[in-house]
N, C-alpha and C. Protein backbone atom coordinates (compact mmCIF):
# COMPACT_ATOMS: atom_id res chain seq x y z
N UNK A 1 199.09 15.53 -19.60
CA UNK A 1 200.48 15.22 -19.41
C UNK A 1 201.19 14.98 -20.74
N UNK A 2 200.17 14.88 -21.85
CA UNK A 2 201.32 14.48 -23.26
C UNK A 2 202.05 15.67 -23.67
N UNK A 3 201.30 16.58 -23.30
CA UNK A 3 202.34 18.24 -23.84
C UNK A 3 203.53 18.20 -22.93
N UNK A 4 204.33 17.35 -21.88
CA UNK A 4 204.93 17.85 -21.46
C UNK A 4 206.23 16.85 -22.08
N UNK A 5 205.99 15.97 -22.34
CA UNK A 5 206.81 14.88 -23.34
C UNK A 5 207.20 14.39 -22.34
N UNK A 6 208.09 12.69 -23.15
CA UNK A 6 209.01 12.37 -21.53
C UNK A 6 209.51 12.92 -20.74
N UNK A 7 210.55 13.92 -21.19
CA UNK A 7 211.70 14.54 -20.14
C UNK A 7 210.81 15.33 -19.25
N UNK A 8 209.91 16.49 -19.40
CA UNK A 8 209.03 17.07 -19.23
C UNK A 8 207.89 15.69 -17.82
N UNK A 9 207.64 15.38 -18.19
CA UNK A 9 207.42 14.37 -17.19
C UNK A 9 208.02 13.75 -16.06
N UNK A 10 209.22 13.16 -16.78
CA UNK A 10 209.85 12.52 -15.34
C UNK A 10 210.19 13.58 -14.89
N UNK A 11 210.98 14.96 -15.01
CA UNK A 11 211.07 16.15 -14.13
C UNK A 11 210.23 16.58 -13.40
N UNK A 12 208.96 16.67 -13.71
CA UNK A 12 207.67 16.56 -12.74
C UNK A 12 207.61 15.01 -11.40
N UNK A 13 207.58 14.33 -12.38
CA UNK A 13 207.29 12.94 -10.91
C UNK A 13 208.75 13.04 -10.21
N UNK A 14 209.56 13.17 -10.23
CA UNK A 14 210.78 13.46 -9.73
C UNK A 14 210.63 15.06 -8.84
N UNK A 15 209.70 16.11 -9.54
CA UNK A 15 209.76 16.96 -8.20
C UNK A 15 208.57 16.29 -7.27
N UNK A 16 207.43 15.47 -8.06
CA UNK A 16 206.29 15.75 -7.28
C UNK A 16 207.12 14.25 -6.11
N UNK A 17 207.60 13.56 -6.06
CA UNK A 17 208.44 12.94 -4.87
C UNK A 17 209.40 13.24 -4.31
N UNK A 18 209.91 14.51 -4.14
CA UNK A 18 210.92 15.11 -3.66
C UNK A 18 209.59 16.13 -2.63
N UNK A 19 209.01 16.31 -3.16
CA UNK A 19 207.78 16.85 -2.23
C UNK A 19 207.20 16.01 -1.44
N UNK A 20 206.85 15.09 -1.95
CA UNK A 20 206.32 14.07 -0.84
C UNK A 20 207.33 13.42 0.28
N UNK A 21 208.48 13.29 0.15
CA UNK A 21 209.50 13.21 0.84
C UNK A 21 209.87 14.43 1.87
N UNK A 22 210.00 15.93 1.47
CA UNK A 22 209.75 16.80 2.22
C UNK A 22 208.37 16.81 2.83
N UNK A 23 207.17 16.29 2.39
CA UNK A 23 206.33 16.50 3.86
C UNK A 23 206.71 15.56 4.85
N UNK A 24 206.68 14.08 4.15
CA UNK A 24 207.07 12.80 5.37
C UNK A 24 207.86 13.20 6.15
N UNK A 25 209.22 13.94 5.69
CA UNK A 25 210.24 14.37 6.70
C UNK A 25 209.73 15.25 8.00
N UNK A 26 208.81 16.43 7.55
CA UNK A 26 208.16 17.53 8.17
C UNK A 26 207.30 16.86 9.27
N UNK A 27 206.52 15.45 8.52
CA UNK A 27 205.57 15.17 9.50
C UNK A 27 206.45 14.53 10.72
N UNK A 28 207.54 13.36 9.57
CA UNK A 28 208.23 12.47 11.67
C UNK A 28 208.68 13.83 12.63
N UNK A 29 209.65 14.89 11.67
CA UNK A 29 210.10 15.65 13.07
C UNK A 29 208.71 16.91 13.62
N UNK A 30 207.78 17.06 13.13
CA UNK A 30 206.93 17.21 13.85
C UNK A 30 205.85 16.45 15.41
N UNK A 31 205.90 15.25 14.51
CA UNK A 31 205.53 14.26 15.20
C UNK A 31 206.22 13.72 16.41
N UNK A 32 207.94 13.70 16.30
CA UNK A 32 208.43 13.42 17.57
C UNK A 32 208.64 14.87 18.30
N UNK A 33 208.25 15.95 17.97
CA UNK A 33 208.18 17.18 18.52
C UNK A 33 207.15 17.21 19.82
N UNK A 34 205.80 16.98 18.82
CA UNK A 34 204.19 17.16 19.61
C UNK A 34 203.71 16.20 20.14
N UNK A 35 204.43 15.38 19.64
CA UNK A 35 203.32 14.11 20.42
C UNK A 35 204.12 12.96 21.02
N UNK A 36 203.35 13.32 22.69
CA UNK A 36 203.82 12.75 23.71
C UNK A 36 203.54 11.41 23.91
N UNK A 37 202.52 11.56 23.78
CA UNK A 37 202.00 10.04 23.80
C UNK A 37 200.91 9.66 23.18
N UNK A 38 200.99 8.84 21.86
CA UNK A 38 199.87 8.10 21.03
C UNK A 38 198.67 7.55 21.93
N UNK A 39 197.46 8.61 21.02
CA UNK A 39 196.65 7.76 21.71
C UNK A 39 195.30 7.64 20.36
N UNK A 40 193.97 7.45 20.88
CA UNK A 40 193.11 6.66 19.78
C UNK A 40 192.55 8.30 18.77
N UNK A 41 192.98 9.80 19.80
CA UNK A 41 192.62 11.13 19.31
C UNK A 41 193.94 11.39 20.00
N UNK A 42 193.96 12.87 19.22
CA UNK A 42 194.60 14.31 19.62
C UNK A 42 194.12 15.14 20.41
N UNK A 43 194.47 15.40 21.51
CA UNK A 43 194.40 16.66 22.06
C UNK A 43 194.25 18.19 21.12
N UNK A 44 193.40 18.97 21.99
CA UNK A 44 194.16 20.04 21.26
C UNK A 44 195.26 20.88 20.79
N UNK A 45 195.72 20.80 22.30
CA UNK A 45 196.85 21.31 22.29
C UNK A 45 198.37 20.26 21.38
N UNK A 46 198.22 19.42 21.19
CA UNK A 46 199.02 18.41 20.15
C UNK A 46 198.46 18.60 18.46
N UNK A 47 197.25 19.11 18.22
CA UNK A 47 196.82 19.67 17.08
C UNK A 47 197.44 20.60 16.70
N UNK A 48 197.80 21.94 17.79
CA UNK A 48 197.98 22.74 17.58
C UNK A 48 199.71 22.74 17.26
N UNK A 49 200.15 22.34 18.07
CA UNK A 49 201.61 22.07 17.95
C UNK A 49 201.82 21.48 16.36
N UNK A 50 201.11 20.45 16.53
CA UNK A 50 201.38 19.86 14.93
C UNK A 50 201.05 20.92 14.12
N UNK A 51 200.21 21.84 13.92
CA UNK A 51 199.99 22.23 12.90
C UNK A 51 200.51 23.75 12.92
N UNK A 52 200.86 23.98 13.51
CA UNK A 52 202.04 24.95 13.73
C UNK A 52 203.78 24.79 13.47
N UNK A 53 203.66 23.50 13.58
CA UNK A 53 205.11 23.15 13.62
C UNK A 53 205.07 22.93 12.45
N UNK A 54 204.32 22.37 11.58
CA UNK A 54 204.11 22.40 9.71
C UNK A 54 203.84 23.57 8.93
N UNK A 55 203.46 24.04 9.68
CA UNK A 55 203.21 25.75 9.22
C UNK A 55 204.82 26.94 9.30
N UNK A 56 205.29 26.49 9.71
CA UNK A 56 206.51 27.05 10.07
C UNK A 56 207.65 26.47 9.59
N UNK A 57 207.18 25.06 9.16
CA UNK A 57 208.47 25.04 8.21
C UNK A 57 207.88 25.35 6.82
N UNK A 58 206.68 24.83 6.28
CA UNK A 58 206.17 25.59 4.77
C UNK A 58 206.91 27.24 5.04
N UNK A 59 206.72 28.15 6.01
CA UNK A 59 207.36 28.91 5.81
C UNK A 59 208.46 29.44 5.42
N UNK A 60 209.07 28.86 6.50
CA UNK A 60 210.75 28.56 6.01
C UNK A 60 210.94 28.36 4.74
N UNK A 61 210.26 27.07 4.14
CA UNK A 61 210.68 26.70 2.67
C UNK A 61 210.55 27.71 1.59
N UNK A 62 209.07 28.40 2.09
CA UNK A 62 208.76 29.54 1.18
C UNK A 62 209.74 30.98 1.21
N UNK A 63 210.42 31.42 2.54
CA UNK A 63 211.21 32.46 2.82
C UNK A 63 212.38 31.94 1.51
N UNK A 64 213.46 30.35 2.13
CA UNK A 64 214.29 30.61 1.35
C UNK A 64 214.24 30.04 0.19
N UNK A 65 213.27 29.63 -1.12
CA UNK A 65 213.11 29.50 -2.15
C UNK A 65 212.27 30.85 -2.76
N UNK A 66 212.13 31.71 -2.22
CA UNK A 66 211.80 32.99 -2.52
C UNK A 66 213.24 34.23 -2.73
N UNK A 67 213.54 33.48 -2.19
CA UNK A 67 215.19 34.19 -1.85
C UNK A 67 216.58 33.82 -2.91
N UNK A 68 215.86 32.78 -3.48
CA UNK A 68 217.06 31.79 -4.73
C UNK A 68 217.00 32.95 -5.99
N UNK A 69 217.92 33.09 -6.67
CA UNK A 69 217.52 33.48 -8.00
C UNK A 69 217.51 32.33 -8.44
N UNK A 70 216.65 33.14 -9.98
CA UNK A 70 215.93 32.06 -10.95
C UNK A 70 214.83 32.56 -11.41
């Protein structure tokens, strides 16, 4: 991390929590999507939902930041 100097740094921890913020977001509205009712496991079918429903927005993100110039 010293090659990247301060500025170079906080621009990193500043994206790498803007990422972590986009998954948390991904996970609640996934989460109030798939899952009906908390319990001590997952179903499969609530696995699947979840992990489909996260899979599809990484997509999304990847379609339109593929799509930005730059």
């Amino acid at each position: 991390m010293a090659e990247l100097g301060e500025t170079g740094e906080a621009e990193l921890q500043c994206l790498v929590e803007a990422e972590q913020q986009k998954a948390h977001h991904f996970i609640e509205l996934c989460w109030d999507k798939c899952v009906e009712k908390p319990g001590n496991r997952l179903d499969s079918r609530t696995e699947n939902c979840l992990s489909s429903c996260v899979d599809r927005f990484i997509d999304t993100t990847l379609a339109i930041t593929s799509g930005l110039p730059g």
